[in-house]
Protein backbone atom coordinates (compact mmCIF):
# COMPACT_ATOMS: atom_id res chain seq x y z
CA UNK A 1 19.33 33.35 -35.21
CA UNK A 2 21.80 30.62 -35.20
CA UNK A 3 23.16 29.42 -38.51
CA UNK A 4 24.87 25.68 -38.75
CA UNK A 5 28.40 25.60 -39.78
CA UNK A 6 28.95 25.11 -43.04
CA UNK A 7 31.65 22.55 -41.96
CA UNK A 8 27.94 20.39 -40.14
CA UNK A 9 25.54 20.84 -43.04
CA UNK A 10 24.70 17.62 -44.80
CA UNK A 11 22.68 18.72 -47.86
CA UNK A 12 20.90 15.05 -48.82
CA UNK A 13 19.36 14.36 -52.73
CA UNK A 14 15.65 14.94 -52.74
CA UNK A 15 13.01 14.54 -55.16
CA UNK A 16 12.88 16.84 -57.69
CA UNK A 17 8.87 17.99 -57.14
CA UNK A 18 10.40 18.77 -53.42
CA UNK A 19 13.41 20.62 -54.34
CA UNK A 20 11.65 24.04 -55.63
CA UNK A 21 9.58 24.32 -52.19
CA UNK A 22 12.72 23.19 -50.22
CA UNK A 23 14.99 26.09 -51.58
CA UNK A 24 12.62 28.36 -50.56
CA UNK A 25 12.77 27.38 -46.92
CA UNK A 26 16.63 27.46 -47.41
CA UNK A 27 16.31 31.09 -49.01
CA UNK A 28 13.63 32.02 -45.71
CA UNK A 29 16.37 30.51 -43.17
CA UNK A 30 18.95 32.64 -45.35
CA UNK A 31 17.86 35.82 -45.28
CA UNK A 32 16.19 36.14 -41.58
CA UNK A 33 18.57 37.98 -39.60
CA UNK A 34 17.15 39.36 -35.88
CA UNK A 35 13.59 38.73 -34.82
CA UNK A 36 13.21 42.52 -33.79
CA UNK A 37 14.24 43.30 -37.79
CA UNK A 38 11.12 44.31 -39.42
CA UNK A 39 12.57 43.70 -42.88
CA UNK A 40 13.29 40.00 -41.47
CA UNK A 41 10.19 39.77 -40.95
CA UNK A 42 9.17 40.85 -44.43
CA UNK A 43 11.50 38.34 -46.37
CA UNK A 44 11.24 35.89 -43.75
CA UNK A 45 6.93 35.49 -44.42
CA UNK A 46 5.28 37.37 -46.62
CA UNK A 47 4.86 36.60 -50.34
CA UNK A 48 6.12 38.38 -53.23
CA UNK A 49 3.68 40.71 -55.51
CA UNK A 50 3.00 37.97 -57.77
CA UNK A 51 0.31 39.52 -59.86
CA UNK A 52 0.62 38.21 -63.50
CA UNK A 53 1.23 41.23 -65.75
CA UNK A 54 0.22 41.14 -69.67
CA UNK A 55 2.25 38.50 -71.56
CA UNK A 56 3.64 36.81 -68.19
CA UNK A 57 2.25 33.29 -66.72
CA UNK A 58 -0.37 32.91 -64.44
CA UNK A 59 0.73 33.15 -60.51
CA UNK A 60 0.95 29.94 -59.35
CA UNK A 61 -0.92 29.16 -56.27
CA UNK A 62 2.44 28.46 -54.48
CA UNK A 63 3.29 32.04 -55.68
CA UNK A 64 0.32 33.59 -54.53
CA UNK A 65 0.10 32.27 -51.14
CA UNK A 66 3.76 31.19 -49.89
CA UNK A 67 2.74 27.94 -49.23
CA UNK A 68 3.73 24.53 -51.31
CA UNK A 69 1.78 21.24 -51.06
CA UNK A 70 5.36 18.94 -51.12
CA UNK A 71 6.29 20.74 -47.55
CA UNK A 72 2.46 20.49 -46.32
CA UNK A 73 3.01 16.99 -46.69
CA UNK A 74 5.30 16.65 -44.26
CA UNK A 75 3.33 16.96 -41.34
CA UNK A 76 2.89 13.31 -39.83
CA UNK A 77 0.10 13.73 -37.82
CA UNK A 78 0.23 10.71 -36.14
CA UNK A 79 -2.18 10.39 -32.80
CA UNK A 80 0.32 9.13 -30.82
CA UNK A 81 3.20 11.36 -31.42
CA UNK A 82 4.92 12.48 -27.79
CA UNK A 83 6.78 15.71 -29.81
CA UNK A 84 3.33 16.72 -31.08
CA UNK A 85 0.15 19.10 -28.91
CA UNK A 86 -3.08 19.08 -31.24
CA UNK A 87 -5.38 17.05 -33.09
CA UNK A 88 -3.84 15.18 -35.34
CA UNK A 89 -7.19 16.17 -37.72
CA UNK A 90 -6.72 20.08 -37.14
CA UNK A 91 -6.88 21.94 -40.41
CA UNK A 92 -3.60 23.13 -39.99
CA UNK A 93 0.22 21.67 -38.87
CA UNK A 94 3.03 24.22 -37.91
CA UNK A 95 6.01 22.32 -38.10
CA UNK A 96 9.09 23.27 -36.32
CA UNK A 97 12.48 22.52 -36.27
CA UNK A 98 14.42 23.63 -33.22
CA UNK A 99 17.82 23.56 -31.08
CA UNK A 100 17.58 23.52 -27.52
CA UNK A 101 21.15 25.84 -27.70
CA UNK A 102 19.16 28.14 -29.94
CA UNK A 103 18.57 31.65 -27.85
CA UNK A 104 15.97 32.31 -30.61
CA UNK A 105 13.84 29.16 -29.86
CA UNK A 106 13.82 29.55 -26.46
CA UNK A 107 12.29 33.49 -26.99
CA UNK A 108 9.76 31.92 -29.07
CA UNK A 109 8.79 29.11 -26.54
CA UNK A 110 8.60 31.30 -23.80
CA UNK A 111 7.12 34.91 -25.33
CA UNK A 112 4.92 33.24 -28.54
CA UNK A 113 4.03 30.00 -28.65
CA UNK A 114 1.72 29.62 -25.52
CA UNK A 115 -0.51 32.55 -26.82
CA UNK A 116 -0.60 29.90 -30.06
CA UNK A 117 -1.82 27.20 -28.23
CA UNK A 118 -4.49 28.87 -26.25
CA UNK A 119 -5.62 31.03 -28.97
CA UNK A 120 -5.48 27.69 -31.86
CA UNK A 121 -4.29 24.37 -30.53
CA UNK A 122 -6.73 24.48 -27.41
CA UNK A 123 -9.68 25.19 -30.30
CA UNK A 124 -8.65 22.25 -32.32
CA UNK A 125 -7.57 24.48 -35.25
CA UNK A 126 -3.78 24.45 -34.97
CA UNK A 127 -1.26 20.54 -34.57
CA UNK A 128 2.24 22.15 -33.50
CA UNK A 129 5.26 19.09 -34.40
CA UNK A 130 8.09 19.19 -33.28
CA UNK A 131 11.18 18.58 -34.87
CA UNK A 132 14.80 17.88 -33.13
CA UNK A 133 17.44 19.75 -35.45
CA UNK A 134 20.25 19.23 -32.68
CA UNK A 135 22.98 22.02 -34.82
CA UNK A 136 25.70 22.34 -32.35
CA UNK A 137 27.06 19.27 -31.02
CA UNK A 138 26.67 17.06 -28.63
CA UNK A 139 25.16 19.02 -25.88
CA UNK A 140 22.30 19.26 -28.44
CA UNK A 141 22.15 16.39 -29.37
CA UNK A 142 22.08 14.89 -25.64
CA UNK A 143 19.21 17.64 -25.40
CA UNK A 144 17.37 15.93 -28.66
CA UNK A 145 17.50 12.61 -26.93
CA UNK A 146 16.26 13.88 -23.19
CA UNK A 147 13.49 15.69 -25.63
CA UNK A 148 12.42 12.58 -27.31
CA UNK A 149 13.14 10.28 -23.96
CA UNK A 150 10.62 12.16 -22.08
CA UNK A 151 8.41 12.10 -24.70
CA UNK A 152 7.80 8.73 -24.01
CA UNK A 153 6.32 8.92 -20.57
CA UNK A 154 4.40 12.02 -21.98
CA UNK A 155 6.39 14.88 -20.28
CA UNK A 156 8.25 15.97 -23.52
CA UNK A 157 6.26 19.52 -23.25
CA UNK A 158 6.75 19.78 -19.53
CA UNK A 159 10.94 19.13 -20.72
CA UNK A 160 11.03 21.49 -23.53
CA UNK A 161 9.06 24.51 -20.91
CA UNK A 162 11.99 23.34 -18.57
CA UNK A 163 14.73 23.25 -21.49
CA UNK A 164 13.78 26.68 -22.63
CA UNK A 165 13.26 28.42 -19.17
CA UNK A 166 15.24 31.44 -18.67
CA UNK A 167 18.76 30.99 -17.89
CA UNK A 168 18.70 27.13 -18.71
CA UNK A 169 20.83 27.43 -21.62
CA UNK A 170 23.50 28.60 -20.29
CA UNK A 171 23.73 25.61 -17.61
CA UNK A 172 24.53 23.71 -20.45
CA UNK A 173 23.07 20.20 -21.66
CA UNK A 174 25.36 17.91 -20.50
CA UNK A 175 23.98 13.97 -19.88
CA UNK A 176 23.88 14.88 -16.45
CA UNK A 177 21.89 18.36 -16.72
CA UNK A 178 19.58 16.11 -19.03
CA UNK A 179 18.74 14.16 -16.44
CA UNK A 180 18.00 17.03 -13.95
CA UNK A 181 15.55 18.75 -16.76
CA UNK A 182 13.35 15.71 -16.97
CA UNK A 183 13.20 15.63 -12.89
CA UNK A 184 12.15 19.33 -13.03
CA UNK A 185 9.79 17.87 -15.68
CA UNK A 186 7.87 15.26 -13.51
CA UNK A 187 9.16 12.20 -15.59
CA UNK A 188 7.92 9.34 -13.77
CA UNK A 189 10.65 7.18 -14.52
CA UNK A 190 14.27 8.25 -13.71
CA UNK A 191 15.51 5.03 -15.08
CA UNK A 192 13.68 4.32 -18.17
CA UNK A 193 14.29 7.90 -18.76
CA UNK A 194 18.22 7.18 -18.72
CA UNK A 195 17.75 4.21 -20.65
CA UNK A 196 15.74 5.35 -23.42
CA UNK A 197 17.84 8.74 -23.77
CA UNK A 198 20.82 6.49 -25.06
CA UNK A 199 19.26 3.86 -26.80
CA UNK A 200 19.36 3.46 -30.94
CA UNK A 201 15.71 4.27 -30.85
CA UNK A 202 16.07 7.77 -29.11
CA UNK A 203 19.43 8.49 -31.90
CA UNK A 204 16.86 7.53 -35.42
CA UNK A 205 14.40 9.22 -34.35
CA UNK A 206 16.87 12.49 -33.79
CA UNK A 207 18.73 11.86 -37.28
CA UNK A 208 15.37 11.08 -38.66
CA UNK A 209 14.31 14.70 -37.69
CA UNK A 210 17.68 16.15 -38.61
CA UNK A 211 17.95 14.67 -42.18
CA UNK A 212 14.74 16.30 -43.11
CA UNK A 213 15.55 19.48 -41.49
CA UNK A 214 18.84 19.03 -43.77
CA UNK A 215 17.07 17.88 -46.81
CA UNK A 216 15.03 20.98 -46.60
CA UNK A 217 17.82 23.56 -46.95
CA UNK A 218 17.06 24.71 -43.30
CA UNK A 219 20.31 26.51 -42.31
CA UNK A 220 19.28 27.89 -39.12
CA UNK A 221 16.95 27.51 -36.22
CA UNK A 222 14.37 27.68 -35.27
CA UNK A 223 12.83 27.32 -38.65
CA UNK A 224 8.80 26.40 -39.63
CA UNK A 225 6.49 25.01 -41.78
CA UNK A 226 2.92 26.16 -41.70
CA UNK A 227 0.55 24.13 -44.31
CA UNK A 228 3.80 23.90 -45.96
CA UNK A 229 4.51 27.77 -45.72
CA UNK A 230 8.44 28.08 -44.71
CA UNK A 231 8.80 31.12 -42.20
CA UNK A 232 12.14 31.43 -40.17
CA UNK A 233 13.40 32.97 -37.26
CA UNK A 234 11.31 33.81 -33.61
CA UNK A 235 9.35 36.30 -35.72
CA UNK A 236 6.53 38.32 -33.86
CA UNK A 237 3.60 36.49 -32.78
CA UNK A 238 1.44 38.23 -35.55
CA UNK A 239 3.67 37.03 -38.76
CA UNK A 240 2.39 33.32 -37.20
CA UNK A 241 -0.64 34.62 -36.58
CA UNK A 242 -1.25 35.79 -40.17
CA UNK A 243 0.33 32.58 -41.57
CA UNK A 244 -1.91 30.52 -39.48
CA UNK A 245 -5.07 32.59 -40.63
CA UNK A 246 -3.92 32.47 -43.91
CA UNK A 247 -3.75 28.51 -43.66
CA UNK A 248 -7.36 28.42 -42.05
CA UNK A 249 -8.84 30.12 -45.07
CA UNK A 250 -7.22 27.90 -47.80
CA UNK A 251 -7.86 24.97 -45.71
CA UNK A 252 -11.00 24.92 -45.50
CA UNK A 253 -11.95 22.45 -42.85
CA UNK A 254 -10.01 19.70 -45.08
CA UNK A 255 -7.00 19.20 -42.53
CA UNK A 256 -8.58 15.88 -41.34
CA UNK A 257 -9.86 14.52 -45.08
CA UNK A 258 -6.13 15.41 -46.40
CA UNK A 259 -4.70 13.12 -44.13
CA UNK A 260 -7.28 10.20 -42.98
CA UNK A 261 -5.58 9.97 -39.65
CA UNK A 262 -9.36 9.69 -37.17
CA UNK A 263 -8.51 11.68 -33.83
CA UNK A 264 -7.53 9.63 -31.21
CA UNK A 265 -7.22 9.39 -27.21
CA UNK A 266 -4.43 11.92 -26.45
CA UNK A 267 -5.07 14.00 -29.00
CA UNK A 268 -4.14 17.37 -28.21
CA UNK A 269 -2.26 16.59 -25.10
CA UNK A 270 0.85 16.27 -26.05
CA UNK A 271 1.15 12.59 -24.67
């Protein structure tokens, strides 16, 4: 899984009631190595035995349960978001953060996260977000902007299947190669594409993704939050599985109360 240099990192000052939940993502980005690494997986997801024992504090629920309310709160869940597939009401919000360079986020595009959608975005019980954390220069970061560009005419899914198809990656992401990957995507709009790749919108929205990415302690990609449960790395499809049950059961149907966004047209699509 890639790691950022340490020469590219840009830790930022958070709150403090943010910074105990973000050095655990920072910890889960650490310590996952290979996604075929069962002990990966294992530091990566699952909680430690946090049973209180006589004399010791209660477990906290954050203990118990890997999952912090300052990270759930990060989910957006706004209707109209182009980077987004799922109601923005669903009970639960994996949030990722992801390199189009990354070799890891491409094997979880292609090999996990359409059996996700089908088996909990297409039932309204899973919102995936997406997040660009452009790591390795400007190749990413031209991929970031054709991301969010294409995003605007509602292809941004249709570019990040074509982004992440085999052998893409190593064609590189050049502007020009940017602008093939939203043809391949059916953006309607050749021109507006190439105009909103570059403009000043297309770069805040990138560094707006990349500074929280950064203020998180994320060192690597692709890294997630589920209901503000850090896992890291293109781990099997059943540690998201599991974290995504996990979420259901806690959440209880409150997804949509917790954040009074109604569902709106488009929701779900992508669009």
């Amino acid at each position: 899984m890639p790691s950022i240099p340490a020469t590219q990192r840009k830790p930022l000052l958070i709150g403090a009631g943010v910074l105990t939940a973000a050095l655990v993502l920072g910890l889960a980005s650490y310590t996952a190595t290979r996604p075929d690494d069962p002990a990966a997986t294992v530091k990566a997801t699952a909680p430690t035995d946090t049973a209180s024992r006589p004399g010791e504090a209660p477990a906290t629920a954050e203990e118990k349960t890997g999952a912090y309310p300052e990270l759930e709160r990060l989910a957006r869940r706004e209707a109209g978001d182009g980077l987004a597939i799922g109601s923005a009401t669903a009970p639960v919000v994996m949030i990722e953060y992801a390199d189009f360079q990354c070799g890891f986020c491409g094997k979880f595009a292609r090999d996990t996260e359409p059996g996700l959608i089908k088996k909990y975005v297409d039932q309204g019980k899973l919102r995936i977000e997406w997040r660009n954390f452009p790591i390795f220069g400007e190749p990413s970061e031209n991929a970031a902007r054709g991301a969010w560009a294409a995003s605007r005419q509602g292809k941004f899914w249709e570019f990040h299947a074509a982004a992440y198809a085999k052998g893409s990656k190593e064609k590189g992401f050049s502007a020009d190669r940017v602008k093939d990957l939203a043809k391949q995507a059916g953006v309607p709009d050749a021109d507006r594409f190439a105009e909103d790749m570059e403009s000043d919108a297309a770069k805040q929205s990138v560094k707006r993704d990349q500074d929280e990415a950064y203020a998180l302690g994320a060192t690597s990609t692709p890294s997630f939050l589920i209901n503000g449960r850090p896992i890291a790395g293109a781990q099997p499809e059943q540690a998201f599985t599991d974290a995504i049950e996990a979420a259901l059961k806690t959440a209880g149907g409150t997804g949509a109360a917790k954040s009074g966004v109604p569902a709106g047209p488009g929701d779900g699509s992508g669009s």
